[in-house]
PDB file of N, CA and C in Angstrom:
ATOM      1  N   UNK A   1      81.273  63.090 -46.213  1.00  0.00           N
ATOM      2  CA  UNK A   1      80.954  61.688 -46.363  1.00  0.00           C
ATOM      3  C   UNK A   1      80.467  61.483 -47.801  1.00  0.00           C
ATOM      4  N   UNK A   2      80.967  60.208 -48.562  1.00  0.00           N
ATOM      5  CA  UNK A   2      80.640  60.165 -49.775  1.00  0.00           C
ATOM      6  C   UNK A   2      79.182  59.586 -49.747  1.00  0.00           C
ATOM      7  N   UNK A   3      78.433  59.688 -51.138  1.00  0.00           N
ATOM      8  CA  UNK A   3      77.046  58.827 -51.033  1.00  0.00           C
ATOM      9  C   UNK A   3      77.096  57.787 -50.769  1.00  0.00           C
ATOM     10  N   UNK A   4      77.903  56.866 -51.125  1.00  0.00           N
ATOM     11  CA  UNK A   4      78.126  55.776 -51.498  1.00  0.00           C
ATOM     12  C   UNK A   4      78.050  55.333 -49.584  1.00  0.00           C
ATOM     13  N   UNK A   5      79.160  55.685 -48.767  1.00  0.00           N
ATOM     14  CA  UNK A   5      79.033  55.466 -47.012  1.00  0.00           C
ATOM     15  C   UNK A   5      77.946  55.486 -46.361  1.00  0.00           C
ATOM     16  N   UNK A   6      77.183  57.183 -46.972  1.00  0.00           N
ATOM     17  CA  UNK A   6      75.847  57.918 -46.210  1.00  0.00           C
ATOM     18  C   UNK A   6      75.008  56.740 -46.667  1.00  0.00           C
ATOM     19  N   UNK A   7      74.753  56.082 -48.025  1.00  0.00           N
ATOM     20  CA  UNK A   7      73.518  54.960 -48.435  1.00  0.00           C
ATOM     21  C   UNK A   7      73.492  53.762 -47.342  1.00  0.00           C
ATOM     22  N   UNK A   8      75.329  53.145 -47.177  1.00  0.00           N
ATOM     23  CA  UNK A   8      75.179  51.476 -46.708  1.00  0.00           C
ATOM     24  C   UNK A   8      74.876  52.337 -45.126  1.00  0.00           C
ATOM     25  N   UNK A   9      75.127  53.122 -44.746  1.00  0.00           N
ATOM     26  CA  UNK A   9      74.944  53.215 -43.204  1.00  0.00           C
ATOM     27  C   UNK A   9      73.867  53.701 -42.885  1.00  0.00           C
ATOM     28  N   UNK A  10      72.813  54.318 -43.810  1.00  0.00           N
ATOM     29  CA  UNK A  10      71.742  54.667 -43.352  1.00  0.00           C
ATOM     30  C   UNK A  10      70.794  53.833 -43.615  1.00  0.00           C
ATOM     31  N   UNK A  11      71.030  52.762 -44.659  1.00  0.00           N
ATOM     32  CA  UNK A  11      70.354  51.573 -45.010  1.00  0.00           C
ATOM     33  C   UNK A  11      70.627  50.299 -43.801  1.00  0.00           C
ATOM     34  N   UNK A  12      71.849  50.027 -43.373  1.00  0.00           N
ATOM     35  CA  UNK A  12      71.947  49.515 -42.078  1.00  0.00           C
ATOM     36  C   UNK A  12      71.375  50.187 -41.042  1.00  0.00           C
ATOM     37  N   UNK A  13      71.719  51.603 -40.550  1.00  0.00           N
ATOM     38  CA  UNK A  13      70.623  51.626 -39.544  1.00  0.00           C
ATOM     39  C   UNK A  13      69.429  51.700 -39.534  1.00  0.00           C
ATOM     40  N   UNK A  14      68.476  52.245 -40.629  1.00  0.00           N
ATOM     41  CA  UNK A  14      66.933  51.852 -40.561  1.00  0.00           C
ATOM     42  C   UNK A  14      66.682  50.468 -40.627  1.00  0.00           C
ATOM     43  N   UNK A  15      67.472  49.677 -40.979  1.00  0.00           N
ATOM     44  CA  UNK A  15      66.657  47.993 -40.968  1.00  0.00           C
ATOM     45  C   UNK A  15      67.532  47.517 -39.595  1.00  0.00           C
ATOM     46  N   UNK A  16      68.472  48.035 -38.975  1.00  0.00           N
ATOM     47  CA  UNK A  16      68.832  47.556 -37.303  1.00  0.00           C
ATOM     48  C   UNK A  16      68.957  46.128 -37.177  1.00  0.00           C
ATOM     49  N   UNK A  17      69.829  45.383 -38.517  1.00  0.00           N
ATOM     50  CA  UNK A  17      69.952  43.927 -38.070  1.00  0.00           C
ATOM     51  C   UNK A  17      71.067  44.000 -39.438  1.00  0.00           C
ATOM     52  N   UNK A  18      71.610  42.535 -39.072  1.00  0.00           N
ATOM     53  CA  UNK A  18      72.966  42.408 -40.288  1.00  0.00           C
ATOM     54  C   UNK A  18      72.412  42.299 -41.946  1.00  0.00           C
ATOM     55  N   UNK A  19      72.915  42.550 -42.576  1.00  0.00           N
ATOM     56  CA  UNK A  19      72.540  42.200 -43.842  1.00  0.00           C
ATOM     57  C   UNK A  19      73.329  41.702 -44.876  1.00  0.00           C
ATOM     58  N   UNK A  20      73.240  40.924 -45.943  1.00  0.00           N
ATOM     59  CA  UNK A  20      74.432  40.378 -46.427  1.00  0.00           C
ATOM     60  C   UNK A  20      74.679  41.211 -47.756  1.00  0.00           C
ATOM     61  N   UNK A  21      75.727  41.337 -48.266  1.00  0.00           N
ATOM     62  CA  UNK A  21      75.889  42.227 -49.192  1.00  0.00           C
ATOM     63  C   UNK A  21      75.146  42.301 -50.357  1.00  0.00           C
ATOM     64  N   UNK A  22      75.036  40.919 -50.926  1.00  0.00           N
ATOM     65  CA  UNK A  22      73.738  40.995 -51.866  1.00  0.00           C
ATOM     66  C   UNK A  22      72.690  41.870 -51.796  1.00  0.00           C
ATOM     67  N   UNK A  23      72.149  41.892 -50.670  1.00  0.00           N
ATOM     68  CA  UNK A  23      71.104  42.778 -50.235  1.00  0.00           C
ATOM     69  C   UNK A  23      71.594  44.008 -50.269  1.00  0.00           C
ATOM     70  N   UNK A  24      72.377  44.534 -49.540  1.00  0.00           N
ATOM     71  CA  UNK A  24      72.887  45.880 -49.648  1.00  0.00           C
ATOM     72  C   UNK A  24      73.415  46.496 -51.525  1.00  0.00           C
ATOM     73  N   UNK A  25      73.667  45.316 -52.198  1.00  0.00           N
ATOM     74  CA  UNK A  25      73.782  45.470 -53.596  1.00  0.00           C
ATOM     75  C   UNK A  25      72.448  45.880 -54.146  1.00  0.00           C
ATOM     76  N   UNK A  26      71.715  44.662 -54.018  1.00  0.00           N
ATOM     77  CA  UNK A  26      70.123  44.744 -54.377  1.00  0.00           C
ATOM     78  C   UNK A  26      69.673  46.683 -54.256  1.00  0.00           C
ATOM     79  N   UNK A  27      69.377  46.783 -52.792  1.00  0.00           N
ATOM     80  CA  UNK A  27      69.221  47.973 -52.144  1.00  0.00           C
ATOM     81  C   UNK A  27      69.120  49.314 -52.880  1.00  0.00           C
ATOM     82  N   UNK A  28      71.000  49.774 -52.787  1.00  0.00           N
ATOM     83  CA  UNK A  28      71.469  50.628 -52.930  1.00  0.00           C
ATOM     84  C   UNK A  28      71.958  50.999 -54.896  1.00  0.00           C
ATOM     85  N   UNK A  29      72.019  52.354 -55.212  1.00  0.00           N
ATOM     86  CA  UNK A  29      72.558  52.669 -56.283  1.00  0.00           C
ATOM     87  C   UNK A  29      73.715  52.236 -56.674  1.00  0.00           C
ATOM     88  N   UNK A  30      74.435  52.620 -55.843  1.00  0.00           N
ATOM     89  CA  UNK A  30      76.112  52.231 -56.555  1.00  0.00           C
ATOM     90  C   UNK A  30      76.409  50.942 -56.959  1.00  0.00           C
ATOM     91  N   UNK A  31      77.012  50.389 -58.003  1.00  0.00           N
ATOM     92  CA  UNK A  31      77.507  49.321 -58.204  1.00  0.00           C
ATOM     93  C   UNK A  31      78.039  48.379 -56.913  1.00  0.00           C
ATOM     94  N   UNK A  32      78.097  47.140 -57.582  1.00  0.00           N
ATOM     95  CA  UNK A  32      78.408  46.250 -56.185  1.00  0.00           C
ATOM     96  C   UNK A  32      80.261  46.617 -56.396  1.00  0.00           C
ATOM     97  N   UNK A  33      81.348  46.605 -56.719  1.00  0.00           N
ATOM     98  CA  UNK A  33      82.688  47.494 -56.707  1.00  0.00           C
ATOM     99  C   UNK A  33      82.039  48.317 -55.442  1.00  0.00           C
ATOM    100  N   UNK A  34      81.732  49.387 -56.080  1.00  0.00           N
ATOM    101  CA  UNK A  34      81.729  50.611 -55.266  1.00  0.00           C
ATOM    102  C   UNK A  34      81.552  50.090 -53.554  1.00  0.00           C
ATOM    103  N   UNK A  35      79.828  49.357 -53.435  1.00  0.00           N
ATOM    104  CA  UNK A  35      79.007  48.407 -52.534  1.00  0.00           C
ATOM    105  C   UNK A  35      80.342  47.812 -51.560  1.00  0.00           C
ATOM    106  N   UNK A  36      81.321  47.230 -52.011  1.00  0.00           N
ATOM    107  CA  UNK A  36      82.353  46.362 -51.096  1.00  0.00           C
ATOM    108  C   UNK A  36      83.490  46.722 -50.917  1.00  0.00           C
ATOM    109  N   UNK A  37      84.100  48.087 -51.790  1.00  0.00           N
ATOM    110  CA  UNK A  37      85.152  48.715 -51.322  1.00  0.00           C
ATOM    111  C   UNK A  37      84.390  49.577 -50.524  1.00  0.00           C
ATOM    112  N   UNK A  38      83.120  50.047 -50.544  1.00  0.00           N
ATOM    113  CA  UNK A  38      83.123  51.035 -49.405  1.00  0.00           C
ATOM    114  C   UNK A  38      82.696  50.356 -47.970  1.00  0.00           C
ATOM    115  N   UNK A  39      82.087  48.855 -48.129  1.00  0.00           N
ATOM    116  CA  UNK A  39      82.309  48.331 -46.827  1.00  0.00           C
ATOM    117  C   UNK A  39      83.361  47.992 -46.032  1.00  0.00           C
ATOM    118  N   UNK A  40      84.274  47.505 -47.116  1.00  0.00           N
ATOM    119  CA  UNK A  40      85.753  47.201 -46.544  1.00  0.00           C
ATOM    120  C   UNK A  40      86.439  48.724 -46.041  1.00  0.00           C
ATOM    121  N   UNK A  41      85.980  50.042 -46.433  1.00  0.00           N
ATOM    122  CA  UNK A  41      86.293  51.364 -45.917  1.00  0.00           C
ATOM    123  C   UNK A  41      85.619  51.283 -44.022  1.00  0.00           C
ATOM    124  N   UNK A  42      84.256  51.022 -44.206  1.00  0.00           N
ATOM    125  CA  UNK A  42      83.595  51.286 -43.149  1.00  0.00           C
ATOM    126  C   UNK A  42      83.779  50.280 -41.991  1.00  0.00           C
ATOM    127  N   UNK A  43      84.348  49.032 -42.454  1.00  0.00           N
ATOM    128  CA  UNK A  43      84.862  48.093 -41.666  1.00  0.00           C
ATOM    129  C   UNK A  43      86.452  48.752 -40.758  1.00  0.00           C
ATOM    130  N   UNK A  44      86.984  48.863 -41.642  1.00  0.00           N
ATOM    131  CA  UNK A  44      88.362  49.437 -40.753  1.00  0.00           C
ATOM    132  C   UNK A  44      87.978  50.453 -40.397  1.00  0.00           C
ATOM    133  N   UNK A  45      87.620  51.530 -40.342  1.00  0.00           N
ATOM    134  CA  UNK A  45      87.233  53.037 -39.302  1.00  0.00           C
ATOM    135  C   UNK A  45      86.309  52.614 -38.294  1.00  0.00           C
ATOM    136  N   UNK A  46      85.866  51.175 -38.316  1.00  0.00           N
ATOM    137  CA  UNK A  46      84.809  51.087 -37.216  1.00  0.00           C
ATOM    138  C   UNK A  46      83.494  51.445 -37.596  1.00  0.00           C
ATOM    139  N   UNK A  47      82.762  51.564 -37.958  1.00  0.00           N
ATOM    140  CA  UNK A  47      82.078  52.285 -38.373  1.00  0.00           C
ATOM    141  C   UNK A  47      80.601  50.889 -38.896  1.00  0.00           C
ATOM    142  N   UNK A  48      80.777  50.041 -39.409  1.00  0.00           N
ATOM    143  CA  UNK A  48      80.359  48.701 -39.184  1.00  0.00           C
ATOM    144  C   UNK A  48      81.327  47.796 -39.167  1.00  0.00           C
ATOM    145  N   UNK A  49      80.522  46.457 -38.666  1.00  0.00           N
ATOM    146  CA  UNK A  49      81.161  45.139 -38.518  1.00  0.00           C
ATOM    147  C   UNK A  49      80.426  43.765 -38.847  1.00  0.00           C
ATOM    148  N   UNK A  50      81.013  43.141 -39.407  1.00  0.00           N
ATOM    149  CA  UNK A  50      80.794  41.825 -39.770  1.00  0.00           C
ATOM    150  C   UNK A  50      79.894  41.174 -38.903  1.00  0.00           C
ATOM    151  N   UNK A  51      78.882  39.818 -39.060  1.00  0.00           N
ATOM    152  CA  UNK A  51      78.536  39.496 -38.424  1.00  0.00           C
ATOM    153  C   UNK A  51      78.936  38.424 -37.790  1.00  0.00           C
ATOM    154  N   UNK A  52      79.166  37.865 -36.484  1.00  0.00           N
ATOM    155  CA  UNK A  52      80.021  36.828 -35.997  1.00  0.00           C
ATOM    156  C   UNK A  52      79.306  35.464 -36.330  1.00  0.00           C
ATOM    157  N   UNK A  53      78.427  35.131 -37.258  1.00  0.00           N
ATOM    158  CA  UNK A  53      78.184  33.608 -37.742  1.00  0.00           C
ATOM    159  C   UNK A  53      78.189  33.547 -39.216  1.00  0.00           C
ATOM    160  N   UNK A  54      77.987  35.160 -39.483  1.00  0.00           N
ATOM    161  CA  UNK A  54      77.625  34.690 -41.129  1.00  0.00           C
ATOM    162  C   UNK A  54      78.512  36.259 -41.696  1.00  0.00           C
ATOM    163  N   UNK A  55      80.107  35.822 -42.063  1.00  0.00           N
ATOM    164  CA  UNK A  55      80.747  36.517 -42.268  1.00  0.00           C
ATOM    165  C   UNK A  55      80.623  37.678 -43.557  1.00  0.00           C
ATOM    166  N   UNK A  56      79.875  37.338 -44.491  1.00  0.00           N
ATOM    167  CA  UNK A  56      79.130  38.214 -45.351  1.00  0.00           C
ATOM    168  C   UNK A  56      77.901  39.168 -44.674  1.00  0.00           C
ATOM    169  N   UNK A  57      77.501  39.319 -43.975  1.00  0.00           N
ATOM    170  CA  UNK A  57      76.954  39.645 -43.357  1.00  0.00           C
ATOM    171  C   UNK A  57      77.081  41.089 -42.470  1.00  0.00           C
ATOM    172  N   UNK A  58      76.782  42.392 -42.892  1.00  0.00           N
ATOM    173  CA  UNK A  58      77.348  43.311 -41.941  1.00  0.00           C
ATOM    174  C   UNK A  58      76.259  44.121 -41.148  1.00  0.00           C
ATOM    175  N   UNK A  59      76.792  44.664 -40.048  1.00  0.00           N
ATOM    176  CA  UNK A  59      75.911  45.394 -39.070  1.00  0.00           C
ATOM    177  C   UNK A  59      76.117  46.618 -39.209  1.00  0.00           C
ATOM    178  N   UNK A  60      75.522  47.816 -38.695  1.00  0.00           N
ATOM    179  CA  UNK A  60      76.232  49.261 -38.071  1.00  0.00           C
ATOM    180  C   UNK A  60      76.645  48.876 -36.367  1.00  0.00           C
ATOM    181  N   UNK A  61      77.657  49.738 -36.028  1.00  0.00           N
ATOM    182  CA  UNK A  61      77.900  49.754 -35.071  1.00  0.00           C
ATOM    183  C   UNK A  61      77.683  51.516 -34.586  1.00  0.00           C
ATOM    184  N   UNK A  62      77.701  51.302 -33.109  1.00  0.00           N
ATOM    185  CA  UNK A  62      77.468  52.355 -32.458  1.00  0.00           C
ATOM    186  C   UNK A  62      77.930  53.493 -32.884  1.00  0.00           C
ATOM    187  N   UNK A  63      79.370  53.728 -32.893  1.00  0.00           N
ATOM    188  CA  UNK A  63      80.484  54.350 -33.960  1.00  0.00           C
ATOM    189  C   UNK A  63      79.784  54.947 -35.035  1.00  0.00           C
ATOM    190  N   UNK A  64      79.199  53.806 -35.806  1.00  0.00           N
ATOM    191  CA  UNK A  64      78.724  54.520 -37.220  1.00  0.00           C
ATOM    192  C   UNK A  64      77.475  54.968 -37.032  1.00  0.00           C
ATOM    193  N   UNK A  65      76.461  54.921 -36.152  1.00  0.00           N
ATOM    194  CA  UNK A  65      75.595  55.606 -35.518  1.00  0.00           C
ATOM    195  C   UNK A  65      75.509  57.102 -35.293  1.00  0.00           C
ATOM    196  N   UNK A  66      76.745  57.235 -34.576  1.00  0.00           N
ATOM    197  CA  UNK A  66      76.860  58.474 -34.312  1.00  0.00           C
ATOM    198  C   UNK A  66      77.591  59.154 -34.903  1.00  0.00           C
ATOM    199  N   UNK A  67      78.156  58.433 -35.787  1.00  0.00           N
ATOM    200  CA  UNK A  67      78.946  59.231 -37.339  1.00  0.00           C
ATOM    201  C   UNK A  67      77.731  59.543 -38.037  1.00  0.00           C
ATOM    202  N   UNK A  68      76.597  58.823 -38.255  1.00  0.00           N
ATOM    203  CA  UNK A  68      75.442  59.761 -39.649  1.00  0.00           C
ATOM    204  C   UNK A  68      75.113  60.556 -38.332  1.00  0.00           C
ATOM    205  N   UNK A  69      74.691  60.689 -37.249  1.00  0.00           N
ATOM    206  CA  UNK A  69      74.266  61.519 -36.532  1.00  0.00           C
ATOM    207  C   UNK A  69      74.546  62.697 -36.697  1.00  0.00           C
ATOM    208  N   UNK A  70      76.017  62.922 -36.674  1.00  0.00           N
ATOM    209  CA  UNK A  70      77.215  64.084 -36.273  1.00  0.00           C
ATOM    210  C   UNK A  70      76.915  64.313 -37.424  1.00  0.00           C
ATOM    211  N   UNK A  71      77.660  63.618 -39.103  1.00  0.00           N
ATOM    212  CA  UNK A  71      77.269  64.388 -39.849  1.00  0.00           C
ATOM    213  C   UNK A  71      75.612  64.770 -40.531  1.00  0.00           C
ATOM    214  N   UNK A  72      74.522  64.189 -39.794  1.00  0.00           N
ATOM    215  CA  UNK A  72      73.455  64.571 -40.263  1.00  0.00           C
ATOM    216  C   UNK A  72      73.486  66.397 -39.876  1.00  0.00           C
ATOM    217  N   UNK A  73      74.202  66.840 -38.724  1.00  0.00           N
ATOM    218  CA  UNK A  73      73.922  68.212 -37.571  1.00  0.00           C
ATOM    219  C   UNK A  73      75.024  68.941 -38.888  1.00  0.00           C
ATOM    220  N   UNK A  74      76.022  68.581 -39.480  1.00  0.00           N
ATOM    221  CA  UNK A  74      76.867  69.506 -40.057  1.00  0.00           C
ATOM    222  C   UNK A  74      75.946  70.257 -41.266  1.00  0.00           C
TER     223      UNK A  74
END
């Protein structure tokens, strides 16, 4: 898993509510580029999802839960 995945998904699951990318820009190291191609990565594998009122807005999903899980054990 690159840093860039391991940051937005472990930053989504400790705060456990949607966040809008700004924030996840704000947040995290990587440039905002890096910040929205790797959401648009984590969006198609499932892994998070959009939020259904405020489409900037993304969640973790269960999926990506147990993806840092699995690879936290490797």
């Amino acid at each position: 898993m690159t840093d860039a995945r391991r940051s937005v998904l472990e930053l989504l699951e400790e705060t456990d509510v949607a966040l809008p990318v700004a924030v996840l820009d704000n947040e995290l190291e990587p440039p905002h580029a890096t910040v929205s191609r790797t959401l648009t990565e984590l969006e198609r594998d499932g892994l998070v999802e959009r939020d259904e009122r405020y489409e900037a807005f993304y969640r973790i999903t269960d999926s990506g839960c147990a993806y840092l899980e699995e690879e936290s054990v490797d």
